[in-house]
N, C-alpha and C. Protein backbone atom coordinates (compact mmCIF):
# COMPACT_ATOMS: atom_id res chain seq x y z
N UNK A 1 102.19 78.55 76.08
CA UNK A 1 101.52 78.29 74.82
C UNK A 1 100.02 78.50 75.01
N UNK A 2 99.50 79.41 73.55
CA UNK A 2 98.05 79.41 74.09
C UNK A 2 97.03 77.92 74.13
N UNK A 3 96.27 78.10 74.73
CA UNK A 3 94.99 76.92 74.75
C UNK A 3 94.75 76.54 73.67
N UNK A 4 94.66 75.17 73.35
CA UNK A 4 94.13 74.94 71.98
C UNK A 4 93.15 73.23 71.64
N UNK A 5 92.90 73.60 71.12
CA UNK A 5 91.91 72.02 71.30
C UNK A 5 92.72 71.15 69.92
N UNK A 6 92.04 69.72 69.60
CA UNK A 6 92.26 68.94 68.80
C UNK A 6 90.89 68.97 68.07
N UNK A 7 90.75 68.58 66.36
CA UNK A 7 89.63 68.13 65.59
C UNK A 7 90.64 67.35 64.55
N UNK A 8 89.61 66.48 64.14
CA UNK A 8 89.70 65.48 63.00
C UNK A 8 89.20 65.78 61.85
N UNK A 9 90.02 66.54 60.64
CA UNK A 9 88.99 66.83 59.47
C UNK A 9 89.96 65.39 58.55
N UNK A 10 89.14 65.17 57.41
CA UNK A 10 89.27 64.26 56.36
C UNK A 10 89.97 65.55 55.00
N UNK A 11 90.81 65.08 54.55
CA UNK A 11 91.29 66.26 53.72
C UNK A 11 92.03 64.76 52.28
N UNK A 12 91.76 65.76 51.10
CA UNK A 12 92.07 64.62 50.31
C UNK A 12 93.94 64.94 50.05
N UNK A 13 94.21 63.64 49.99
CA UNK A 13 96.32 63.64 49.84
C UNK A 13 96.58 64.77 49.21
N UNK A 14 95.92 65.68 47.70
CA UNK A 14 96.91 66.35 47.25
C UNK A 14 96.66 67.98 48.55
N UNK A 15 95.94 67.88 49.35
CA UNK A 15 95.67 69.01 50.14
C UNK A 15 97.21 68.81 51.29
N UNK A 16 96.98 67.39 51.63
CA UNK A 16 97.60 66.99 52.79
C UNK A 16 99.60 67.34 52.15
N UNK A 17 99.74 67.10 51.20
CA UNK A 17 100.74 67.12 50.16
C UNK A 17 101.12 68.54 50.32
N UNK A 18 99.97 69.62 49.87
CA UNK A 18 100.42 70.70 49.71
C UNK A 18 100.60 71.58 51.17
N UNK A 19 99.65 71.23 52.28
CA UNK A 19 100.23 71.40 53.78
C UNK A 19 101.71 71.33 54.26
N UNK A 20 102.22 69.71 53.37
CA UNK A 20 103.51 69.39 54.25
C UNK A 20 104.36 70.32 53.31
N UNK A 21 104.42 70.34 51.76
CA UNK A 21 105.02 71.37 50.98
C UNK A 21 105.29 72.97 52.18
N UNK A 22 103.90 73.31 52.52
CA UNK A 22 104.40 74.65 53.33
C UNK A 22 104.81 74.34 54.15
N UNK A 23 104.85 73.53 54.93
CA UNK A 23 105.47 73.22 56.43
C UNK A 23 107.07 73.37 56.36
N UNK A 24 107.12 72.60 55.49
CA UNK A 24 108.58 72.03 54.83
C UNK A 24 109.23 73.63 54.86
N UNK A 25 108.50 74.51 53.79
CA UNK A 25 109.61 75.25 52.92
C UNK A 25 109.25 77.15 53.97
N UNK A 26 108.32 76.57 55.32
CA UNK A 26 108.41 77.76 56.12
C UNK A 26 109.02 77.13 58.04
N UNK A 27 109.46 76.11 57.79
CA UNK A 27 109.87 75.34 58.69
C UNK A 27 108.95 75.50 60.34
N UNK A 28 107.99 74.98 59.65
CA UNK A 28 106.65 75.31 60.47
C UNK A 28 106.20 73.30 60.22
N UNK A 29 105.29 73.05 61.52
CA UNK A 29 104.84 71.36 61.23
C UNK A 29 103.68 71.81 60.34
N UNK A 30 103.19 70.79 60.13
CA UNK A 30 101.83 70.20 59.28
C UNK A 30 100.50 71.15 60.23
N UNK A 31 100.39 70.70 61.71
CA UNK A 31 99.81 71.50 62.64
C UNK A 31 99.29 72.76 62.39
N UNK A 32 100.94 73.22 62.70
CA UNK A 32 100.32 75.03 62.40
C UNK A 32 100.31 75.29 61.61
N UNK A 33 100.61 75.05 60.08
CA UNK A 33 100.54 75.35 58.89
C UNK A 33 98.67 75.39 58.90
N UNK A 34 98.30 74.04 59.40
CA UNK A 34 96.38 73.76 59.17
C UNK A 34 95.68 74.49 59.63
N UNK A 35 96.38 74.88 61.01
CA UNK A 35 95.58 76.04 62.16
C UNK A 35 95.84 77.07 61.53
N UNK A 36 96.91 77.19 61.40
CA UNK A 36 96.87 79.01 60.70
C UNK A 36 95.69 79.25 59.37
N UNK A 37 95.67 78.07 58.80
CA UNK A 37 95.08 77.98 57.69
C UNK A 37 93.13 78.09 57.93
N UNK A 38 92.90 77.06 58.77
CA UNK A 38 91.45 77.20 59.21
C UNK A 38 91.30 78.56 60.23
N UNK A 39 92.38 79.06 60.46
CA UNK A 39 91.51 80.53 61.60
C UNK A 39 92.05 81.66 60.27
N UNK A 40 92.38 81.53 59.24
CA UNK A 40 92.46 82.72 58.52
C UNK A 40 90.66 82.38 57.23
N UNK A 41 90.80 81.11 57.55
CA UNK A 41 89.64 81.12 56.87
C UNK A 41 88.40 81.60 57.48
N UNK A 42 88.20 80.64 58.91
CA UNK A 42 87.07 81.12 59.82
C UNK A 42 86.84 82.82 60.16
N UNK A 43 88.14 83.08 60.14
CA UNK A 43 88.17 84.81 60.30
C UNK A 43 87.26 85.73 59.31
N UNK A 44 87.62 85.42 57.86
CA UNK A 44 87.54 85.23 56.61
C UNK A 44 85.60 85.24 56.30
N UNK A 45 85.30 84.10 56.76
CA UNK A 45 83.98 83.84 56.54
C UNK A 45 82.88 84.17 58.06
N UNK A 46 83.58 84.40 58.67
CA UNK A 46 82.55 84.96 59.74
C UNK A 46 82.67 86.55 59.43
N UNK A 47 83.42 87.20 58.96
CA UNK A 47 82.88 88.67 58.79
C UNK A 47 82.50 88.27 57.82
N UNK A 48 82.40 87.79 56.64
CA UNK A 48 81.11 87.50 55.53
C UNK A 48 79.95 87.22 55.58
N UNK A 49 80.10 86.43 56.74
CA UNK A 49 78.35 85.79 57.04
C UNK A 49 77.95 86.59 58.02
N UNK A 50 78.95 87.54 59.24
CA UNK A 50 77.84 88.37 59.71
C UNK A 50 77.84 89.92 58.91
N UNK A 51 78.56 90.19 57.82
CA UNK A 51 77.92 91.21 56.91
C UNK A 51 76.67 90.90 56.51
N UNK A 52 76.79 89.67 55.72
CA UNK A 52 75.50 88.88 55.31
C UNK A 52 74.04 89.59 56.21
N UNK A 53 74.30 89.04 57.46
CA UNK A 53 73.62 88.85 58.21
C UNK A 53 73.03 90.67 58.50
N UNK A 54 74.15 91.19 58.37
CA UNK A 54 73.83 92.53 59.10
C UNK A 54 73.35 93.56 57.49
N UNK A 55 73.39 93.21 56.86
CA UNK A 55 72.82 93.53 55.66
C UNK A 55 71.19 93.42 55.24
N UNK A 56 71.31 91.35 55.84
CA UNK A 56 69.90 91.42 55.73
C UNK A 56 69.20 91.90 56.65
N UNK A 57 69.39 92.42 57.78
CA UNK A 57 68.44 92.66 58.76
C UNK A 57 68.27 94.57 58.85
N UNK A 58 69.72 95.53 57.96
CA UNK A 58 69.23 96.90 57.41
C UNK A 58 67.89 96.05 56.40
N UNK A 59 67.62 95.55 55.16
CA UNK A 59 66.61 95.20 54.18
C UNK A 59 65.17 94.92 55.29
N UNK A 60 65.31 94.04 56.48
CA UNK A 60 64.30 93.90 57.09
C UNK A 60 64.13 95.45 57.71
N UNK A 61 64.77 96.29 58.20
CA UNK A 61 64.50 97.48 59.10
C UNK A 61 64.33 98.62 58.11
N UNK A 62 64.72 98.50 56.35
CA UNK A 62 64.34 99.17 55.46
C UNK A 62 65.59 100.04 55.71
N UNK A 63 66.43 100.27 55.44
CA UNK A 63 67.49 100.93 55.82
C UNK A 63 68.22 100.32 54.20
N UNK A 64 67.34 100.76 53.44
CA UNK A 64 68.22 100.39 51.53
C UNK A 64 68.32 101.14 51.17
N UNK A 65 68.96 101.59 49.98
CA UNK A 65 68.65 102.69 48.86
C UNK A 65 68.64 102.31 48.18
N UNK A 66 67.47 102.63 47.21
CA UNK A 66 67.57 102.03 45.78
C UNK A 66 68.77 102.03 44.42
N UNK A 67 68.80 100.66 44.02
CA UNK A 67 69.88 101.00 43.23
C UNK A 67 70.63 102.04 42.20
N UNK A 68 69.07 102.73 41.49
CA UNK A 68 69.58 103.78 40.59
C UNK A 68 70.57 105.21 41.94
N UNK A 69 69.53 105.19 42.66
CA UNK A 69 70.01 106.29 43.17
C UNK A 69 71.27 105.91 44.21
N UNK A 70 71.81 104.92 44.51
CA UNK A 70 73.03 104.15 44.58
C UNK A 70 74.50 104.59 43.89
N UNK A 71 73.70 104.00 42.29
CA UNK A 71 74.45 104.21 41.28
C UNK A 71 75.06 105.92 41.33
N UNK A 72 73.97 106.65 41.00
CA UNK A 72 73.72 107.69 40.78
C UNK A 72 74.89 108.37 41.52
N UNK A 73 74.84 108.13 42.82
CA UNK A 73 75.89 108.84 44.06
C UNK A 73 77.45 108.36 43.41
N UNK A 74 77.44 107.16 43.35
CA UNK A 74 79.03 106.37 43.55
C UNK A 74 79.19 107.11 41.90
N UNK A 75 78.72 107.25 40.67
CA UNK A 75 79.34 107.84 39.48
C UNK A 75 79.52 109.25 39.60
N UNK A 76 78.50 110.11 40.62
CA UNK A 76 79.01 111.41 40.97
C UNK A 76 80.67 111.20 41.86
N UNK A 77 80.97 110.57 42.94
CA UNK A 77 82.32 110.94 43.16
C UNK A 77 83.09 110.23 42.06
N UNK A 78 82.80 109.36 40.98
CA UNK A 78 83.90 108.53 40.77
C UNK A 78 84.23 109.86 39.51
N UNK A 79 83.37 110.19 38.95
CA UNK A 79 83.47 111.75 38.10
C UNK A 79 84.46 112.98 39.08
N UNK A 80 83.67 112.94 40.00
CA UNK A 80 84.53 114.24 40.82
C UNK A 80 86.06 113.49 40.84
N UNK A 81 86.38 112.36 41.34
CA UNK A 81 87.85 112.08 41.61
C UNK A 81 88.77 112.01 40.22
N UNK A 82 87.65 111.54 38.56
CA UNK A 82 88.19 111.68 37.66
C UNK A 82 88.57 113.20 36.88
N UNK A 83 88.04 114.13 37.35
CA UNK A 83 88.04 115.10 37.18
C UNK A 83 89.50 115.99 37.69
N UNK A 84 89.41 115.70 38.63
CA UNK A 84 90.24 116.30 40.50
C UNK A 84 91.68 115.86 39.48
N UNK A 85 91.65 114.06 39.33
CA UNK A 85 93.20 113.45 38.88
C UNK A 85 92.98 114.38 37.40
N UNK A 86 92.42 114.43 36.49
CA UNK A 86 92.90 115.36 34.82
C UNK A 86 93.40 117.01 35.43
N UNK A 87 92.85 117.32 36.38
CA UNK A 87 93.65 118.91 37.09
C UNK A 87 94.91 118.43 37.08
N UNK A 88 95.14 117.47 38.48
CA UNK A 88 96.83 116.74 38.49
C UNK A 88 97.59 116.83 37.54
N UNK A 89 97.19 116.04 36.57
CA UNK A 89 98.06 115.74 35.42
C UNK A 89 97.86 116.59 34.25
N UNK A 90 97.45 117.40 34.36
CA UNK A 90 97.53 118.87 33.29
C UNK A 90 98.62 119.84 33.62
């Protein structure tokens, strides 16, 4: 079994309720139902916060493009691909 530690979170009954609900109806304990649950979250929010992170630090190194000309690009392919699909279906 892999390594695993213990923590104490405070969770209010209808959370704790809806844990044992999955446990129950994937015949899994309360346990791994929580763990699976906090490492799909932590997974979840650490590539968010280091996009975050790696986003703001292109803005510090100037590595942006301005929004019109942003825009400008993403409605040229979204035209070319709308275009490409009316060939298809003609």
């Amino acid at each position: 079994m892999a390594e695993t530690t213990t923590i104490t979170v405070r969770i209010p009954p209808d959370v704790r309720d809806k844990l044992d609900r999955i446990a129950k109806l994937t015949d899994r304990s309360r346990s791994y139902v929580a763990a699976d649950a906090l490492r799909e979250y932590a997974d979840s929010e650490l590539d968010a916060v280091e996009g975050i992170m790696r986003g703001l630090e292109d803005v510090r190194a100037g590595r942006t493009v301005p929004h019109d000309e942003a825009m400008a690009i993403l409605r040229k392919r979204v035209d070319a691909v709308e275009a490409r699909n009316r060939k298809r279906s003609a």
